[in-house]
Protein backbone atom coordinates (compact mmCIF):
# COMPACT_ATOMS: atom_id res chain seq x y z
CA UNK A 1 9.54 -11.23 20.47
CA UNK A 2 8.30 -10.25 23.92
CA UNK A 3 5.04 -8.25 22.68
CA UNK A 4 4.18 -11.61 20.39
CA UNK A 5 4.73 -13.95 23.29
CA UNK A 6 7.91 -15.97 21.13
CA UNK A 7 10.92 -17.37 22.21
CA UNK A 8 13.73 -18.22 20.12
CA UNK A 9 12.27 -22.24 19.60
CA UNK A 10 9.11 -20.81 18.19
CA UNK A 11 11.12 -18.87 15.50
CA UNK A 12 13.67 -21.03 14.80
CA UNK A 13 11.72 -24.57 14.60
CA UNK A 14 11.38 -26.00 10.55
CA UNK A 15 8.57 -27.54 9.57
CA UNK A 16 7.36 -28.68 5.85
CA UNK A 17 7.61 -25.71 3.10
CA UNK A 18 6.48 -26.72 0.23
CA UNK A 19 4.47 -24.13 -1.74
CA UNK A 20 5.00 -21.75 1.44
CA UNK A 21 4.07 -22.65 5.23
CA UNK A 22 0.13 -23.41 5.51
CA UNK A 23 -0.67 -22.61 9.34
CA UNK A 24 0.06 -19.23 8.16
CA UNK A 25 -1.62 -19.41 4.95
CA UNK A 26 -4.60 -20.63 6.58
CA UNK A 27 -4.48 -17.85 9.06
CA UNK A 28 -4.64 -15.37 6.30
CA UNK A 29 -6.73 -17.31 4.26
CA UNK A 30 -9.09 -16.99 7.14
CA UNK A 31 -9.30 -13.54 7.35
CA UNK A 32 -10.51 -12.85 4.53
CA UNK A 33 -12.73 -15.70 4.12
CA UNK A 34 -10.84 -17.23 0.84
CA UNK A 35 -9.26 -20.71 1.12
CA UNK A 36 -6.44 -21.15 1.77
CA UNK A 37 -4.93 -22.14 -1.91
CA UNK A 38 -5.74 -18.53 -2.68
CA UNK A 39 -2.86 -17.26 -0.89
CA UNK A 40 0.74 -17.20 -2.15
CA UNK A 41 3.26 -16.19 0.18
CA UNK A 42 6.36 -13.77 -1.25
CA UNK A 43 9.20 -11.77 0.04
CA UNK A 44 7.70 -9.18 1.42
CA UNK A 45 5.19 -6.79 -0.80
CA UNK A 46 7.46 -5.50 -3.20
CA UNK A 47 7.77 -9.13 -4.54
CA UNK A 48 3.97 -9.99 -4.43
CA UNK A 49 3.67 -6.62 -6.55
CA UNK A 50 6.50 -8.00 -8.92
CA UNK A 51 4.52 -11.12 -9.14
CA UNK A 52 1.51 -9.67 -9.63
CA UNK A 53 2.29 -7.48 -12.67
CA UNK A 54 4.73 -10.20 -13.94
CA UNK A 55 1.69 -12.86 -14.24
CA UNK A 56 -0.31 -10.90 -16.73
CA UNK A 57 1.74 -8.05 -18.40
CA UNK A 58 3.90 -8.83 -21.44
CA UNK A 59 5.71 -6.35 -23.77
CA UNK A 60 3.37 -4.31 -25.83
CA UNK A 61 0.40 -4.66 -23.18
CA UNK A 62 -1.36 -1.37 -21.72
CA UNK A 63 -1.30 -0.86 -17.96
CA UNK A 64 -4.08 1.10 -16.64
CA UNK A 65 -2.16 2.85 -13.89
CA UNK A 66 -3.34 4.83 -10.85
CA UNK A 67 -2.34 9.01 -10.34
CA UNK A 68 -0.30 10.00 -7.98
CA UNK A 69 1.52 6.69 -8.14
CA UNK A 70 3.37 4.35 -5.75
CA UNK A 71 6.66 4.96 -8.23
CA UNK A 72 7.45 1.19 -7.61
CA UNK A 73 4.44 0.35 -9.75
CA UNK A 74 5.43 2.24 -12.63
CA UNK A 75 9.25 0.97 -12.76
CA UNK A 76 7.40 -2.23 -12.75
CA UNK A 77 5.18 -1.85 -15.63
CA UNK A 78 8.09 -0.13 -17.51
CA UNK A 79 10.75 -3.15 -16.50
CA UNK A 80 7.81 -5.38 -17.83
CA UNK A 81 7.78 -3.52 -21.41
CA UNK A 82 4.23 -2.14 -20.72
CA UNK A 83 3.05 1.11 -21.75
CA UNK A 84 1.32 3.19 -19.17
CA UNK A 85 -1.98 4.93 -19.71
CA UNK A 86 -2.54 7.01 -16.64
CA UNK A 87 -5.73 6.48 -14.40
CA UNK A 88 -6.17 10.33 -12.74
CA UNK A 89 -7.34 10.46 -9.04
CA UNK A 90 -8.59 13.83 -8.34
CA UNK A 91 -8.10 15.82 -5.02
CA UNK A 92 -12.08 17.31 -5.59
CA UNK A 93 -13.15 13.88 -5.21
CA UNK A 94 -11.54 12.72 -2.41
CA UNK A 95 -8.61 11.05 -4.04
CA UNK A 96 -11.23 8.88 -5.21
CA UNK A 97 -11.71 6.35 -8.20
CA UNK A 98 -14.21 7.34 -10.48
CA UNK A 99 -15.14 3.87 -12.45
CA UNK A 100 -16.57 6.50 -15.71
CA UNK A 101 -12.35 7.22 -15.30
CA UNK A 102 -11.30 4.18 -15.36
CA UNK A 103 -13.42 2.71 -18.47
CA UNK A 104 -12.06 5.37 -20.47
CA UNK A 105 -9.03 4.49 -19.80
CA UNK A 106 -8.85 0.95 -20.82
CA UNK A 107 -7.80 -0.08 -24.42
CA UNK A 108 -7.92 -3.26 -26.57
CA UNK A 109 -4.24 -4.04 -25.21
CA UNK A 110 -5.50 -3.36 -21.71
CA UNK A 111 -3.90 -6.16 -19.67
CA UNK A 112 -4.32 -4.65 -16.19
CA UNK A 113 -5.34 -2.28 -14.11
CA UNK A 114 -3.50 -1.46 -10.88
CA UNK A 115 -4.55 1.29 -7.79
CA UNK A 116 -4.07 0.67 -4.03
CA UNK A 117 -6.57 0.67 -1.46
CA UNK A 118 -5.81 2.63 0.79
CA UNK A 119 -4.83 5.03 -1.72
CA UNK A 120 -0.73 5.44 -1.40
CA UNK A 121 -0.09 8.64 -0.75
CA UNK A 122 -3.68 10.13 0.35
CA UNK A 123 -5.09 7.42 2.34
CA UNK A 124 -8.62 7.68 0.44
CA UNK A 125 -10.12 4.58 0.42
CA UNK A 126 -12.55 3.25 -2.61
CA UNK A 127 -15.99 1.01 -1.70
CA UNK A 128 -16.95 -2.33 -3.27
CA UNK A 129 -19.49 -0.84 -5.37
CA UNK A 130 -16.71 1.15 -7.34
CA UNK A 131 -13.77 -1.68 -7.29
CA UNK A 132 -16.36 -4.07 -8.88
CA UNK A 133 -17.39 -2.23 -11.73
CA UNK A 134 -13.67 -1.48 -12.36
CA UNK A 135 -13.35 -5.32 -12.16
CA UNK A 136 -16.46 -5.61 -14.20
CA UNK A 137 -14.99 -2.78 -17.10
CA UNK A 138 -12.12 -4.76 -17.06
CA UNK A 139 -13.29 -8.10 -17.85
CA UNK A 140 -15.60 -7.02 -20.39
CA UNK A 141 -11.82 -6.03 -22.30
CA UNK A 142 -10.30 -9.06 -20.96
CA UNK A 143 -8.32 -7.44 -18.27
CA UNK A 144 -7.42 -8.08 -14.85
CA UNK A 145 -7.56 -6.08 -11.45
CA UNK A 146 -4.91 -5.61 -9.46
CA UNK A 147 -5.40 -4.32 -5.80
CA UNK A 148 -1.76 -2.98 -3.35
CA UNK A 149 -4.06 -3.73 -0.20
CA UNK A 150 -1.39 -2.74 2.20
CA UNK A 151 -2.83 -0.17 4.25
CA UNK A 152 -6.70 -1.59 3.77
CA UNK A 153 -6.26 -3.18 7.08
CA UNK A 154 -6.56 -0.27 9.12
CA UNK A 155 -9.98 0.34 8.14
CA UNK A 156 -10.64 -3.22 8.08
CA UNK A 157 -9.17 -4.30 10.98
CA UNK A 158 -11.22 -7.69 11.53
CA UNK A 159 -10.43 -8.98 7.90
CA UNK A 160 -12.79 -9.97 5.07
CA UNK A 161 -12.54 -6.98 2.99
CA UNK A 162 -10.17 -7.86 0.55
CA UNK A 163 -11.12 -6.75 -3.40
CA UNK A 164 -10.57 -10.59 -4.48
CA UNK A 165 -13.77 -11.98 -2.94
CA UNK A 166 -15.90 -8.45 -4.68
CA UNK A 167 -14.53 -10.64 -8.59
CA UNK A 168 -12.40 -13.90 -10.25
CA UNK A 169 -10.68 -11.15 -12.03
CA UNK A 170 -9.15 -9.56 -9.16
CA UNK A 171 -5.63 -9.86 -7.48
CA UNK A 172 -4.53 -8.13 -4.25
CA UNK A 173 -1.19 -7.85 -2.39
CA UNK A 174 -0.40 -6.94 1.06
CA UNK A 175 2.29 -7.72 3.70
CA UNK A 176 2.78 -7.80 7.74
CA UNK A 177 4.74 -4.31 7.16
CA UNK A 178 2.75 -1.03 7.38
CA UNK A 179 0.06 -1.96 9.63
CA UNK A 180 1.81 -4.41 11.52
CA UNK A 181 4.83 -2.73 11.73
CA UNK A 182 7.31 -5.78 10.89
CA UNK A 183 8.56 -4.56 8.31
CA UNK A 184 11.77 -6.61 9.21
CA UNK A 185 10.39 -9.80 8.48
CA UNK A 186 10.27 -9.28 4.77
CA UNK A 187 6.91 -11.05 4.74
CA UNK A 188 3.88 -10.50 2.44
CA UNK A 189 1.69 -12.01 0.13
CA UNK A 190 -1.18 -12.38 -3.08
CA UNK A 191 -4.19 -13.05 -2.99
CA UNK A 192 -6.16 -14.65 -6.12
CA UNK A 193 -8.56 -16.72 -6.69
CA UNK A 194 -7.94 -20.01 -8.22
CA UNK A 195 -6.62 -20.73 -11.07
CA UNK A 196 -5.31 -17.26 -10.93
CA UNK A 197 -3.49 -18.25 -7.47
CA UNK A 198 -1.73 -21.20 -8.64
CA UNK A 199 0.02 -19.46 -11.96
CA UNK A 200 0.99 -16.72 -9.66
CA UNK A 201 2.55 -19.49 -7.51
CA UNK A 202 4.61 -20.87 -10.13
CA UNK A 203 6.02 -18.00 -11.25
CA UNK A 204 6.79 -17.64 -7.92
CA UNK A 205 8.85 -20.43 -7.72
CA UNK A 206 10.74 -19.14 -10.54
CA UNK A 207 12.18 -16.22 -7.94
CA UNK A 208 12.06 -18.03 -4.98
CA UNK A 209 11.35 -21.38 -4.11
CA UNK A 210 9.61 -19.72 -0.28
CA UNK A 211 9.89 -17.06 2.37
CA UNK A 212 12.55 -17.12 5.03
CA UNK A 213 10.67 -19.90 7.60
CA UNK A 214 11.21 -17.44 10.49
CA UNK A 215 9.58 -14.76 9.21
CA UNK A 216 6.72 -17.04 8.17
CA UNK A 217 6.19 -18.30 12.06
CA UNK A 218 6.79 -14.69 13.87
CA UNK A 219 3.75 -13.31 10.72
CA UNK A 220 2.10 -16.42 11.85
CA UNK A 221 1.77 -15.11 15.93
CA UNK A 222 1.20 -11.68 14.66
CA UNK A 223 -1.54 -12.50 12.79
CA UNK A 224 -3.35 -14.80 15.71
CA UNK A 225 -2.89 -11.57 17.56
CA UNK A 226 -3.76 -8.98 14.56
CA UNK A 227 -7.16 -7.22 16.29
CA UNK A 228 -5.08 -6.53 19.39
CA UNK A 229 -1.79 -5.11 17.49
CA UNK A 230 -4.23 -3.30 14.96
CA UNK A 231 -6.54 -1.97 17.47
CA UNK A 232 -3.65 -0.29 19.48
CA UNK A 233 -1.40 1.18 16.11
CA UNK A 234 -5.25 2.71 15.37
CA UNK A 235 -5.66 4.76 18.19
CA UNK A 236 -2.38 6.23 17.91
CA UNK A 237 -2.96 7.07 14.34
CA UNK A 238 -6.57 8.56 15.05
CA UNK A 239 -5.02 10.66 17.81
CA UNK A 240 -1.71 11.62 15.63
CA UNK A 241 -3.60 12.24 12.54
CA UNK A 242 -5.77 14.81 14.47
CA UNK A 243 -2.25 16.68 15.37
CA UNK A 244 -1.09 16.78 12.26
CA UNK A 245 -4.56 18.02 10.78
CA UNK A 246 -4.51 20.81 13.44
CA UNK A 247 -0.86 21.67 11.91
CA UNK A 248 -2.01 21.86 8.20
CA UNK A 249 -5.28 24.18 9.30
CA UNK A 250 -2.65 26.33 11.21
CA UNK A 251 0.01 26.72 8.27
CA UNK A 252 -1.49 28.82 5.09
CA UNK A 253 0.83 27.31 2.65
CA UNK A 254 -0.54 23.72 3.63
CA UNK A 255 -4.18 22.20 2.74
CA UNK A 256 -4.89 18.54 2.40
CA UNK A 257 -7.62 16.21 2.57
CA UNK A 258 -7.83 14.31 5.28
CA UNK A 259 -7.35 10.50 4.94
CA UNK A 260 -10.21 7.63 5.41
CA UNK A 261 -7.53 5.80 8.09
CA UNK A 262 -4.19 4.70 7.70
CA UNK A 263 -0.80 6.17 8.61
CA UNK A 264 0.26 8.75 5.91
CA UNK A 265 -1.38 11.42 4.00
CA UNK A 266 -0.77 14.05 1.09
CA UNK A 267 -0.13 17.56 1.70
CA UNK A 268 -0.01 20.21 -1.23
CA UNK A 269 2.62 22.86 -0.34
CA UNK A 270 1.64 25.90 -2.19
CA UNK A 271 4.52 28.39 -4.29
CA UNK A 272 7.10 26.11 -3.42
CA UNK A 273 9.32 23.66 -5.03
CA UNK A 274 8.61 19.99 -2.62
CA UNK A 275 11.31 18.58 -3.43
CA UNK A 276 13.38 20.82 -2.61
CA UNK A 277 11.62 21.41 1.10
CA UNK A 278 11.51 17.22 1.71
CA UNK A 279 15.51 17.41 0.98
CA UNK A 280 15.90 20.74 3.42
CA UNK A 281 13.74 19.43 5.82
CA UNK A 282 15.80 16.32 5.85
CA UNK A 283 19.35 17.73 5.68
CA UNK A 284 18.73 20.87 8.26
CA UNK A 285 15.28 19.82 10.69
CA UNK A 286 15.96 16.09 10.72
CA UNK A 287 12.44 15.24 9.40
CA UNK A 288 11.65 12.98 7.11
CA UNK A 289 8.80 13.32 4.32
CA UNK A 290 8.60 12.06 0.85
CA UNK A 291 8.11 14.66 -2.47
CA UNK A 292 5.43 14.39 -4.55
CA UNK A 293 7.22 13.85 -7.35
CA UNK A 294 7.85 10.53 -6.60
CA UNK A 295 4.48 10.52 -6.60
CA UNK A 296 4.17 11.85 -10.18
CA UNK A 297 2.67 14.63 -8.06
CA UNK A 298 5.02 17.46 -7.42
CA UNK A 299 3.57 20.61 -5.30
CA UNK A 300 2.61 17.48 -2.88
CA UNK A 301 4.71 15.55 -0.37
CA UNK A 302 3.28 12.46 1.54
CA UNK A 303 3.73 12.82 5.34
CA UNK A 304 3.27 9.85 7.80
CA UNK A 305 2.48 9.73 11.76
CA UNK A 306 3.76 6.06 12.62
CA UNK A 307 5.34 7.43 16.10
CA UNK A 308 5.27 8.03 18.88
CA UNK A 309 3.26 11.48 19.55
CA UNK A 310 5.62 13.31 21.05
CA UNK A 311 8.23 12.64 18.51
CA UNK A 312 5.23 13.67 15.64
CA UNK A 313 4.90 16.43 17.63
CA UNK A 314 8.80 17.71 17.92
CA UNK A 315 9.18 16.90 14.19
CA UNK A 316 5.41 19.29 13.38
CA UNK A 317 7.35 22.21 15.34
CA UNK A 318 10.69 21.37 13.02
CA UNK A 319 8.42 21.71 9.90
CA UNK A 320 6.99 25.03 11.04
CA UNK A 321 10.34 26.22 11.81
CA UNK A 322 11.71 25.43 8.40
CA UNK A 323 8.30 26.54 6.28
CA UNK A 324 9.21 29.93 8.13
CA UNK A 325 12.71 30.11 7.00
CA UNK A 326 11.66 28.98 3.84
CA UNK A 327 9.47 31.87 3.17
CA UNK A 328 11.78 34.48 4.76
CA UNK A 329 14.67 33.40 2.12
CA UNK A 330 11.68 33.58 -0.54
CA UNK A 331 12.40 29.78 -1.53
């Protein structure tokens, strides 16, 4: 509340609702240079995922489906009665999409294809030029896009990079959580363009009928403030994501490539079982990572360097301690 200037009758004060609170939907409209009926406001990203998928899957479609893999999306696609047909992203390219991929891929029951950008777990980050020929693939089937832009903002800090303006066919998400860091609020959105937007909002309503009002009005200060708040979490992450790349060149079990921006990356562990490290190095060191295999990418685990230095730095020492035990019990 302090950092964002609020007090309590900035948080607390109601104002109309209908269809979701438009100072702040103009505000994000604005960044990204849509208007504002292009933005639908949900609980948080996990929801705008939900509606995402939900607006143009139905049993017995094909979902073109990123690899490694945000898990989330895939319960999704399987809750929706989709089958999956796996989109690889390959560590000799960057983590990057290749569009030849991605045509290949699609199928006459193609209904949509779904990545992130920022790639969750690696942090790569795919250019216009390949997201629109996806989007261009995609339509020739009849398919649509669908974009998890929640960690595009820290390479994008001043807005107007979002996939939706690149084709009509293309539907992002993202939320005030991983690069703003309120993840409390719950708050997050889509982004389409119209008429896409406005059958995404009614099946919206069908879940919730709008955000908690609160959260809406703190997302709206944040954002009026977003090149100050991103500016800062970017220099920590440029000068944390050098430590940790320093760790990885200094550890001969651990190689990675090392992300476009962003706050997490993916680390293969050689001869070792990931999962099995991530739950030691939780249980005994007190450090937290995530397996690959929630990834559908096991010999990997996703790290992320969010804090403050010296406590990325305390945790890095933790990690070497426990890869040392590990290989002295031969794990």
């Amino acid at each position: 509340m302090s950092r964002l200037g609020l007090n309590l009758d900035d948080v607390i004060a109601v104002e109309p609702y209908d269809g979701g609170w438009r100072p702040v939907m103009e505000r994000i409209a604005a960044r990204q240079d849509l208007p504002t009926e292009s933005v639908i406001t949900t609980h948080a990203c996990s929801m705008a995922n939900h509606l995402a998928l939900a607006a143009f899957v139905e049993p017995g479609d094909d979902v073109v489906l990123e690899t490694p893999v945000y898990e989330p999306l895939v319960r999704l696609a399987d809750y929706l009665g989709a089958r999956v047909i796996p989109l690889q992203r390959r560590e000799e390219n960057g983590w990057r999409l290749d569009p030849d991929d991605a045509r290949r891929a699609l199928t006459p029951r193609t209904a949509l294809v779904v990545f992130s950008n920022l790639h969750n777990p690696t942090g790569a980050h795919d250019g216009d030029d390949v997201i629109a020929q996806i989007a261009a693939d995609s339509a020739a089937q009849g398919a649509h896009v669908f974009v998890d832009e929640v960690y595009l903002d820290f390479l994008h800090p001043r807005g107007v990079r979002s996939a939706v303006r690149l084709a009509p066919n293309i539907v992002a998400s993202n939320s005030m959580t991983k690069v703003y860091g309120l993840d409390a609020l719950r708050f997050g959105w889509v982004l389409a363009q119209p008429p896409l937007g406005d059958r995404i909002r009614r099946l919206n309503d069908l879940f919730s009928t709008g955000t908690a009002h609160p959260s809406a009005r703190i997302a709206y200060h944040a954002l009026g403030m977003a090149d100050t708040l991103i500016a800062e979490a970017n220099a920590l992450h440029a000068r944390n994501a050098e430590i940790v790349d320093q760790f990885i060149q200094s550890e001969e079990l651990l190689s990675w490539t090392k992300p476009t921006a962003g706050a997490v990356g993916f680390v293969r562990v050689r001869g070792t079982d990931t999962a099995a490290l991530a739950d030691r190095l939780h249980r005994e060191f007190s450090v937290a990572v995530v397996p690959g295999n929630f990834f559908a990418a096991p010999g990997y685990m996703r790290i992320g360097w969010s804090l403050e230095t010296g406590h990325l730095e305390a945790a890095l020492n933790e990690f070497r301690r426990c890869l040392r035990s590990h290989r002295r019990q031969g794990d």
